[in-house]
C-alpha atoms as a PDB file:
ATOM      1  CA  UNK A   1      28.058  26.631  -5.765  1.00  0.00           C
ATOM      2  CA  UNK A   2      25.105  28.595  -7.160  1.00  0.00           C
ATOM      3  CA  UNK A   3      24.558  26.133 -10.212  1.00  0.00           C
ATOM      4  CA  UNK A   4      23.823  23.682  -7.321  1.00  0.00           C
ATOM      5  CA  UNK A   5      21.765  25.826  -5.175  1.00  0.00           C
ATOM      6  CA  UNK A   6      19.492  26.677  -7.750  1.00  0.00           C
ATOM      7  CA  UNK A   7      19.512  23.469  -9.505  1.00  0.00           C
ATOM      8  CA  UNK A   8      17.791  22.147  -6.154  1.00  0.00           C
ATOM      9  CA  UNK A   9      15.849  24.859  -5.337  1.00  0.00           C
ATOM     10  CA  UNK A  10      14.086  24.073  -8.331  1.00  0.00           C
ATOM     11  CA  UNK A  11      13.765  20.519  -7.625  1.00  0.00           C
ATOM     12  CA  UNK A  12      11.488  21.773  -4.623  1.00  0.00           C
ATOM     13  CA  UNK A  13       9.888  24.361  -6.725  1.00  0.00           C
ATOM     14  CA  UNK A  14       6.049  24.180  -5.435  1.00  0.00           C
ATOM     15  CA  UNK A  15       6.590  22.418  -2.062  1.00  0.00           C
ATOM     16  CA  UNK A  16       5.489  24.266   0.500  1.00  0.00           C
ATOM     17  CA  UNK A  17       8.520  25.584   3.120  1.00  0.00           C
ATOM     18  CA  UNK A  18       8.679  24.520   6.110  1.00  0.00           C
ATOM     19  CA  UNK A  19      11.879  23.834   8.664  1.00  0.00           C
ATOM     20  CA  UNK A  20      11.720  20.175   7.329  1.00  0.00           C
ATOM     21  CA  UNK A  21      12.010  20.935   4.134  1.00  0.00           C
ATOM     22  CA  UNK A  22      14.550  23.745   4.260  1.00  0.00           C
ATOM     23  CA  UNK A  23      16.625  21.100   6.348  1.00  0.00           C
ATOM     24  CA  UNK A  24      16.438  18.467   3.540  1.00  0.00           C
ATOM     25  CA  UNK A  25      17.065  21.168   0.698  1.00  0.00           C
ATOM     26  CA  UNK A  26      20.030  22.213   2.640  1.00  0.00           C
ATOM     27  CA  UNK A  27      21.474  18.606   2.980  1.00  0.00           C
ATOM     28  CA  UNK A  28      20.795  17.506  -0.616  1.00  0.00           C
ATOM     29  CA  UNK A  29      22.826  20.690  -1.436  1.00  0.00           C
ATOM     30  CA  UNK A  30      25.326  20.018   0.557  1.00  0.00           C
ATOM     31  CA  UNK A  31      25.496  16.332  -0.697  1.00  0.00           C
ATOM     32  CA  UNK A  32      25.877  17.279  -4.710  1.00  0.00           C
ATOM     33  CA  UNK A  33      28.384  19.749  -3.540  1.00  0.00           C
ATOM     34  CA  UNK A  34      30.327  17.191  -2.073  1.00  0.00           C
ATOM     35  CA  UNK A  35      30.190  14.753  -4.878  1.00  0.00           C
ATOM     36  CA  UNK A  36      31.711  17.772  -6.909  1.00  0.00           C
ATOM     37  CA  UNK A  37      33.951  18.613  -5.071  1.00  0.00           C
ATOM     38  CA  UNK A  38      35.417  15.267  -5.158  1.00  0.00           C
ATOM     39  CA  UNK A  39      35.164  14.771  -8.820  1.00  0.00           C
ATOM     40  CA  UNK A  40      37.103  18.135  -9.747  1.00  0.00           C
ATOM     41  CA  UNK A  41      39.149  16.747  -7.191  1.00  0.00           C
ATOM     42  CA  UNK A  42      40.143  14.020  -9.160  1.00  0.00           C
ATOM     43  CA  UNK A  43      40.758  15.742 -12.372  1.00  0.00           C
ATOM     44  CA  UNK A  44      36.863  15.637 -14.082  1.00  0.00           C
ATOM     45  CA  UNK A  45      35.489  19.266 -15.490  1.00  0.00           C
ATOM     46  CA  UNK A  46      33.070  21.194 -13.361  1.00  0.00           C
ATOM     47  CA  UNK A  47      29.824  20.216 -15.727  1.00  0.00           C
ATOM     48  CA  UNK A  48      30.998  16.464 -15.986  1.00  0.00           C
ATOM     49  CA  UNK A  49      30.931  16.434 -12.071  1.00  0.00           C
ATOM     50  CA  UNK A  50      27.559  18.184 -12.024  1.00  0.00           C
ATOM     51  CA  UNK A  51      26.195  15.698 -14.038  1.00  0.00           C
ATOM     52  CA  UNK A  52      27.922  12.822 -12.665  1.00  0.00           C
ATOM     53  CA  UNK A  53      26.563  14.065  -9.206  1.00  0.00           C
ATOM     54  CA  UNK A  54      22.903  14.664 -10.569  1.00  0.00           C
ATOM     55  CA  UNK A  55      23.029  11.447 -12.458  1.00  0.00           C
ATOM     56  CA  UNK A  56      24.059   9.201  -9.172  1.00  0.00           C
ATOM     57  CA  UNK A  57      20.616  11.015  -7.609  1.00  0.00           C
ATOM     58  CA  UNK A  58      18.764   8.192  -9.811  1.00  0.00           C
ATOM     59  CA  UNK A  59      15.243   9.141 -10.604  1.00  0.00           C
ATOM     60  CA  UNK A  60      14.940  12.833  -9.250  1.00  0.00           C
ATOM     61  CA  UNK A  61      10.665  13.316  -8.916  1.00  0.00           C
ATOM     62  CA  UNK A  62      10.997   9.648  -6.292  1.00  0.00           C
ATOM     63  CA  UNK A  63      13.771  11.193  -4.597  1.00  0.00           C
ATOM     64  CA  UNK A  64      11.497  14.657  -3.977  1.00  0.00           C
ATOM     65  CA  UNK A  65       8.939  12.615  -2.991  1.00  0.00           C
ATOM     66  CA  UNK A  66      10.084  10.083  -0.757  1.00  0.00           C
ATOM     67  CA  UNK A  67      12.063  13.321   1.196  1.00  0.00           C
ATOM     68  CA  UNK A  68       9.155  15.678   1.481  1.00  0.00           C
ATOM     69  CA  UNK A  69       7.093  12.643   2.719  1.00  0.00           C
ATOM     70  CA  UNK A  70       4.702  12.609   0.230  1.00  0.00           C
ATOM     71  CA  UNK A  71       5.230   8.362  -0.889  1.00  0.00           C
ATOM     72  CA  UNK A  72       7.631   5.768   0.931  1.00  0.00           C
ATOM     73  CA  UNK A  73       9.459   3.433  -1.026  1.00  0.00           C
ATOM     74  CA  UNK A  74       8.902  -0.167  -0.586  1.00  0.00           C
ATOM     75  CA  UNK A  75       8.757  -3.639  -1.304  1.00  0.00           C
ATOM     76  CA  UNK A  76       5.603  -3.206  -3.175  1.00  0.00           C
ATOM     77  CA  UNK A  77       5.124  -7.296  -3.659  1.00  0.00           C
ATOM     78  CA  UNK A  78       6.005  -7.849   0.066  1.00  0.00           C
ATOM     79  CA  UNK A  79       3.329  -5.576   1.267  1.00  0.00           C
ATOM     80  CA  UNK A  80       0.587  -6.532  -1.493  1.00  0.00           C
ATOM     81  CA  UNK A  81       1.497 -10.166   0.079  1.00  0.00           C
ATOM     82  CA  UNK A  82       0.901  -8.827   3.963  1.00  0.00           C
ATOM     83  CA  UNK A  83      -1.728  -7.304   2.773  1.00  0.00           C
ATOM     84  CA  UNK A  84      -3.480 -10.646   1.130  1.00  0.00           C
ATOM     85  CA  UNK A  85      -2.197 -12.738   4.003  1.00  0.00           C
ATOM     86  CA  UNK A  86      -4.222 -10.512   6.679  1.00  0.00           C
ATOM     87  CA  UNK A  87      -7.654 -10.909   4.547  1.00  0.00           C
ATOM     88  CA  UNK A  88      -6.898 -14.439   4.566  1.00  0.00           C
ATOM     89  CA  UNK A  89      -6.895 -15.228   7.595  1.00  0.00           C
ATOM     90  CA  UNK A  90     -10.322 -12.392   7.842  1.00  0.00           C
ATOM     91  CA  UNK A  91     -11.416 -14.664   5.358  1.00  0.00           C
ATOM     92  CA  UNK A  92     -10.726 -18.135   7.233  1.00  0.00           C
ATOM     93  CA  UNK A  93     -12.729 -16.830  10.460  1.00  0.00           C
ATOM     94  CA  UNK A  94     -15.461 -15.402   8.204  1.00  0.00           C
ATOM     95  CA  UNK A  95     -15.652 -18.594   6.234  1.00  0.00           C
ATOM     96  CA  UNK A  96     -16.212 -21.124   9.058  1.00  0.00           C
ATOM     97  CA  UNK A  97     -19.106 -18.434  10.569  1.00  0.00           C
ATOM     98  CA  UNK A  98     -20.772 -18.899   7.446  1.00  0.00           C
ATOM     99  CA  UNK A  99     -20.277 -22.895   7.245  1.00  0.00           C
ATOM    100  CA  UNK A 100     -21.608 -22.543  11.082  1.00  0.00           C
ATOM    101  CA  UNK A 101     -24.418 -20.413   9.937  1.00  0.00           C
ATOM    102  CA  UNK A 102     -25.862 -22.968   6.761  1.00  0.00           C
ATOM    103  CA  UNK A 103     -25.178 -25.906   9.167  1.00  0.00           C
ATOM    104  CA  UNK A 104     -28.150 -24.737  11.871  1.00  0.00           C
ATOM    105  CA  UNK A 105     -29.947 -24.021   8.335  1.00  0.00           C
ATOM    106  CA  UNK A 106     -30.624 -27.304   7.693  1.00  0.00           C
ATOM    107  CA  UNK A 107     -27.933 -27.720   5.644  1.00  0.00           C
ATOM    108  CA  UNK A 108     -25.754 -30.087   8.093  1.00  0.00           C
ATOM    109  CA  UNK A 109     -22.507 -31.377   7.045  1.00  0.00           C
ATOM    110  CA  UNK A 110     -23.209 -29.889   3.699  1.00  0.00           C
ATOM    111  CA  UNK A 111     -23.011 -26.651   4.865  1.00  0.00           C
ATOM    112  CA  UNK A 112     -19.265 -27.404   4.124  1.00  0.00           C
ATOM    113  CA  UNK A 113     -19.538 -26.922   0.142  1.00  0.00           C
ATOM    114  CA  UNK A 114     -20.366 -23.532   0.599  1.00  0.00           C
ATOM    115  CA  UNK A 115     -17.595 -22.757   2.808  1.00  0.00           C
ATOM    116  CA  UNK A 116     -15.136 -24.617   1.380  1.00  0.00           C
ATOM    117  CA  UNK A 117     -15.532 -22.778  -1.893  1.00  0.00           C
ATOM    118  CA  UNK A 118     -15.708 -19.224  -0.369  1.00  0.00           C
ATOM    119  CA  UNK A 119     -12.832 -19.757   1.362  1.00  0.00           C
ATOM    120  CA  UNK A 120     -10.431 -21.317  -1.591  1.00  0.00           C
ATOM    121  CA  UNK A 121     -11.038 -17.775  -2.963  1.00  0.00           C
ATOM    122  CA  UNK A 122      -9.438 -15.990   0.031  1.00  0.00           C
ATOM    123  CA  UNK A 123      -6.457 -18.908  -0.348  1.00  0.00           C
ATOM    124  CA  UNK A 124      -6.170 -18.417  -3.945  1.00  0.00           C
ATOM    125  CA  UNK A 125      -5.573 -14.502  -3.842  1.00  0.00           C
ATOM    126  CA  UNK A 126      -3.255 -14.893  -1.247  1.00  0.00           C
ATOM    127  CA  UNK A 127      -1.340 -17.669  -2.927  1.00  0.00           C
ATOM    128  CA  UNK A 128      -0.817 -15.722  -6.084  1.00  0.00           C
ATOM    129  CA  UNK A 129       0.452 -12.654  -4.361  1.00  0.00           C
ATOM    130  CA  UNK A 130       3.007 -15.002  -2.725  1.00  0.00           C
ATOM    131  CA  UNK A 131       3.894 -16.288  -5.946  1.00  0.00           C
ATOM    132  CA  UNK A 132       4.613 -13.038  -6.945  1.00  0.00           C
ATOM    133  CA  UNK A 133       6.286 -11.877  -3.991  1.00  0.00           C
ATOM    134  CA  UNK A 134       8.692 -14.630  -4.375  1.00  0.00           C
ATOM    135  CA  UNK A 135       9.431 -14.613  -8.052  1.00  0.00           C
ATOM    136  CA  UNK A 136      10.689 -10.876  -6.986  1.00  0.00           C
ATOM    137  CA  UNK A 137      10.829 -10.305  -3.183  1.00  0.00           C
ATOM    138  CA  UNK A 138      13.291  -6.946  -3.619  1.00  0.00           C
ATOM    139  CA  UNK A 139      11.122  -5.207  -6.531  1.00  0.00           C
ATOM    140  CA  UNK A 140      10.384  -1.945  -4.952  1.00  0.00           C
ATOM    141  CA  UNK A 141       8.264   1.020  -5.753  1.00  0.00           C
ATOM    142  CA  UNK A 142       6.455   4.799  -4.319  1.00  0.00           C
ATOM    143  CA  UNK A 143       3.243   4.650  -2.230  1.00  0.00           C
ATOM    144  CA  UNK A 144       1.763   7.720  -1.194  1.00  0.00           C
ATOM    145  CA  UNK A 145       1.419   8.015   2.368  1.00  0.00           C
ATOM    146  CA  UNK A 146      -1.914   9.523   1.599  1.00  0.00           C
ATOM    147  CA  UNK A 147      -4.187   6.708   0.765  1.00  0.00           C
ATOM    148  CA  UNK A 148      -7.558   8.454   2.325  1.00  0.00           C
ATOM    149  CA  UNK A 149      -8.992   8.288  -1.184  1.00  0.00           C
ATOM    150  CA  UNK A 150      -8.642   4.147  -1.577  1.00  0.00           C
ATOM    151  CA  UNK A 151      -9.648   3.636   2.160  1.00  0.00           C
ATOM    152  CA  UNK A 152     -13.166   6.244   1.306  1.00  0.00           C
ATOM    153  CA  UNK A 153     -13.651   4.538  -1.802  1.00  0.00           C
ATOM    154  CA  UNK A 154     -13.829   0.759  -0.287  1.00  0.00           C
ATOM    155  CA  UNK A 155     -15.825   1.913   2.715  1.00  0.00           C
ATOM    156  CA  UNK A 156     -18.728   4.158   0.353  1.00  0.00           C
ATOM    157  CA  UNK A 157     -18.504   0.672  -1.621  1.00  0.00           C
ATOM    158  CA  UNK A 158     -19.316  -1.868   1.222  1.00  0.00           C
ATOM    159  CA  UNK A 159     -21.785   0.289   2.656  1.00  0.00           C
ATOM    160  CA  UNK A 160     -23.367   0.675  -0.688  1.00  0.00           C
ATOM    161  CA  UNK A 161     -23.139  -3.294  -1.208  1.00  0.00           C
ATOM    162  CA  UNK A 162     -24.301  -3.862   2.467  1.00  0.00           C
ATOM    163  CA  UNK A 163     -27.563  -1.649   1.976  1.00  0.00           C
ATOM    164  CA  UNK A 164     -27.956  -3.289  -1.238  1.00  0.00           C
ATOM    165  CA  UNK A 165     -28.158  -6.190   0.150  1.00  0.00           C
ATOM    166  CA  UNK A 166     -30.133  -5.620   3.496  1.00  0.00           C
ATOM    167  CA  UNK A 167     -32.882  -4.038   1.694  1.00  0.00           C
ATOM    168  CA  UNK A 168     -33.468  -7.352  -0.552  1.00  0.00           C
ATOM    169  CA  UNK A 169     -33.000  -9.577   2.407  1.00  0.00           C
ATOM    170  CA  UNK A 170     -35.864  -7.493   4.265  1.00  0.00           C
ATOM    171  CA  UNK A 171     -38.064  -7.430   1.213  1.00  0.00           C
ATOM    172  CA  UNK A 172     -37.591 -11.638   1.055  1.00  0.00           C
ATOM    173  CA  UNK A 173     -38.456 -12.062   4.592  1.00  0.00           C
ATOM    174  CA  UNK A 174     -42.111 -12.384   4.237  1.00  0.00           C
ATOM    175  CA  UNK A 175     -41.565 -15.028   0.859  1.00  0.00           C
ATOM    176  CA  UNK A 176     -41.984 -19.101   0.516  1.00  0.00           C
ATOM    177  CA  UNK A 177     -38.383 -19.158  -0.353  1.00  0.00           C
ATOM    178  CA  UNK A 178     -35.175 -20.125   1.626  1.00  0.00           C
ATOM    179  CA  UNK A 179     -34.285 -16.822   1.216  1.00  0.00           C
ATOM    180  CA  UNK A 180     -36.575 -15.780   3.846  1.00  0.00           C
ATOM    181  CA  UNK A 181     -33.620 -15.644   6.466  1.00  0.00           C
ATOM    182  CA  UNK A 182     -31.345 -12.881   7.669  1.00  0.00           C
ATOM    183  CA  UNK A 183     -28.795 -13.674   4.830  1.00  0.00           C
ATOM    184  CA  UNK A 184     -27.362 -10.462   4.499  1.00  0.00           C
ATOM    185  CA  UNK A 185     -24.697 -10.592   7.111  1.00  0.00           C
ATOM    186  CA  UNK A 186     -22.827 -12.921   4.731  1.00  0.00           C
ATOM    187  CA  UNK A 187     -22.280 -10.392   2.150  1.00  0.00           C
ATOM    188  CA  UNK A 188     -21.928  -7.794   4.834  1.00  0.00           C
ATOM    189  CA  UNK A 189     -19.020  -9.294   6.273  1.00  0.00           C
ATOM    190  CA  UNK A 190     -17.610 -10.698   2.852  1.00  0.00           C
ATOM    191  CA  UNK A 191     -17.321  -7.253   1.439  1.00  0.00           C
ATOM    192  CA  UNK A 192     -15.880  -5.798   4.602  1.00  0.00           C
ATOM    193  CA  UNK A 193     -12.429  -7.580   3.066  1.00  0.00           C
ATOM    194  CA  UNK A 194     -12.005  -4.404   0.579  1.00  0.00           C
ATOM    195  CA  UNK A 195     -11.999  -1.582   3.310  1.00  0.00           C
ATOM    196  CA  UNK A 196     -10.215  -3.918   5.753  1.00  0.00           C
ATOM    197  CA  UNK A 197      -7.531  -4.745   3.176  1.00  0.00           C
ATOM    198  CA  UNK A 198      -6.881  -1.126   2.032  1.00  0.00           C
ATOM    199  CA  UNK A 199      -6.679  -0.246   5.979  1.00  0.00           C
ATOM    200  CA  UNK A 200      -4.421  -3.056   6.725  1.00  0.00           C
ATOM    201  CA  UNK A 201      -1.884  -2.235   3.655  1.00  0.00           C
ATOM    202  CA  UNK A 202      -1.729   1.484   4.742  1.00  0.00           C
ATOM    203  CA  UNK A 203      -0.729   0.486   8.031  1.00  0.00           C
ATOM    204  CA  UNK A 204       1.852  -1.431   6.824  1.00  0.00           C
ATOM    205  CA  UNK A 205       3.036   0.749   4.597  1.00  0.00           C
ATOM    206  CA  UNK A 206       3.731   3.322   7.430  1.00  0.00           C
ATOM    207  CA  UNK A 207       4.191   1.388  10.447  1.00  0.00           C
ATOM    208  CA  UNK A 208       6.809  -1.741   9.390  1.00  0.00           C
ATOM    209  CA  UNK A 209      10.381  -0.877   8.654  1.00  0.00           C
ATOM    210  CA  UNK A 210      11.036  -4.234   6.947  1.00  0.00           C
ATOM    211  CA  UNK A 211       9.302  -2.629   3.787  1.00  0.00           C
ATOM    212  CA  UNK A 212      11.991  -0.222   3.357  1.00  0.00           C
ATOM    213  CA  UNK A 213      14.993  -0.855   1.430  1.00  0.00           C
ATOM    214  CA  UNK A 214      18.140   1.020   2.083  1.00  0.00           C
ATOM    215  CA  UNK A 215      18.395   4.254   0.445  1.00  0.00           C
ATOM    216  CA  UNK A 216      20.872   7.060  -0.264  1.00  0.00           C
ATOM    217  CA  UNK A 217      21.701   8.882   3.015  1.00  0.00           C
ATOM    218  CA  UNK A 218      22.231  12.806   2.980  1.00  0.00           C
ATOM    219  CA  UNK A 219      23.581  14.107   6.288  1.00  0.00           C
ATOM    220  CA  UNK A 220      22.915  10.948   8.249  1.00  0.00           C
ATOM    221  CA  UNK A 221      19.418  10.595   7.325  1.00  0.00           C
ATOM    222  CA  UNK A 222      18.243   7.672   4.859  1.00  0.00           C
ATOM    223  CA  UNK A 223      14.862   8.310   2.395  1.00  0.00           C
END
């Protein structure tokens, strides 16, 4: 039907063709005419089956997406919760190096209230992204696939911090005040959660199938 061809070749008006993408046109074609078919089948006009068909696509600029690969759909709180549950447990091994580290500063036992305290904030983020993974465990939503812009921006930011921070523990060094340690690992390694987190939720984004729901399948293939 040339309503239909057209009406999809617009859909994928800007994408650039390649044998993937003719394949999926092709199918999605082939799956609208189908739905048509079966509606004038069953007595319904020619446009009400069009629309019918077009309408059961759900939300058409996802469904272009998700098929030319550009985002995945996923359990968006599920992953945000992997995601949090991986920097906690970064944030549990970081946590006891730095309780180690103020212990052989003199600080002894006492060295654990200032672990303790860093590390309730690595429990507390990942407890509220729990919360909210369980309040809605299905709620589902795009992610690009490319997320090279969040995974440059963390990095540029913890080396900034890192620098930042190196620089004033070098210009301490040589003062009366407890400062004049190599403190600046702590911060180092703190702020290393931002890039590590974006890295870690990209991979799962790509790499673990239990973030994908079940989607509409054209010619065999779910997206």
């Amino acid at each position: 039907m040339e309503s239909v061809h057209y009406f999809v070749r617009g859909l994928f008006r800007g994408i650039a063709e390649t044998e993937k993408i003719s394949e999926q046109r092709e199918e999605l074609e082939a799956h609208i005419n189908d739905r048509i078919t079966d509606s004038v089948a069953r007595g319904m006009t020619h446009n009400k089956a069009f629309a019918d068909a077009i309408e059961s696509l759900g939300n058409l600029d996802e469904l272009i997406e998700t098929m030319t690969g550009t985002k995945k759909k996923v359990f968006v709180k599920k992953a945000l919760w992997l995601m949090r549950a991986a920097a906690l447990v970064y944030g549990t091994l970081y946590m006891i190096a730095v309780g180690i580290w103020f212990a052989y500063q003199d600080f002894g036992l006492l060295a654990i209230y200032v672990a303790l305290p860093g590390w309730f904030g690595f429990l507390c983020a990942a407890l509220y992204q729990y919360i909210c993974y369980r309040k809605d465990p299905l709620a589902t939503g795009l992610v690009p696939f490319d997320r090279s812009g969040e995974i440059r921006a963390a990095l540029v930011g913890w080396v900034s911090v890192s620098i930042v921070c190196w620089i004033a523990n070098f210009l301490l060094m040589g003062s009366d005040t407890f400062l004049n340690v190599q403190w600046a690992w702590m911060p180092t390694f703190g702020v290393f959660t931002w890039p590590l987190s974006e890295l870690v939720y990209t991979w799962i984004v790509k790499n673990l199938k239990s973030l994908g729901p079940e989607t509409e399948s054209f010619g065999g293939k779910k997206y």
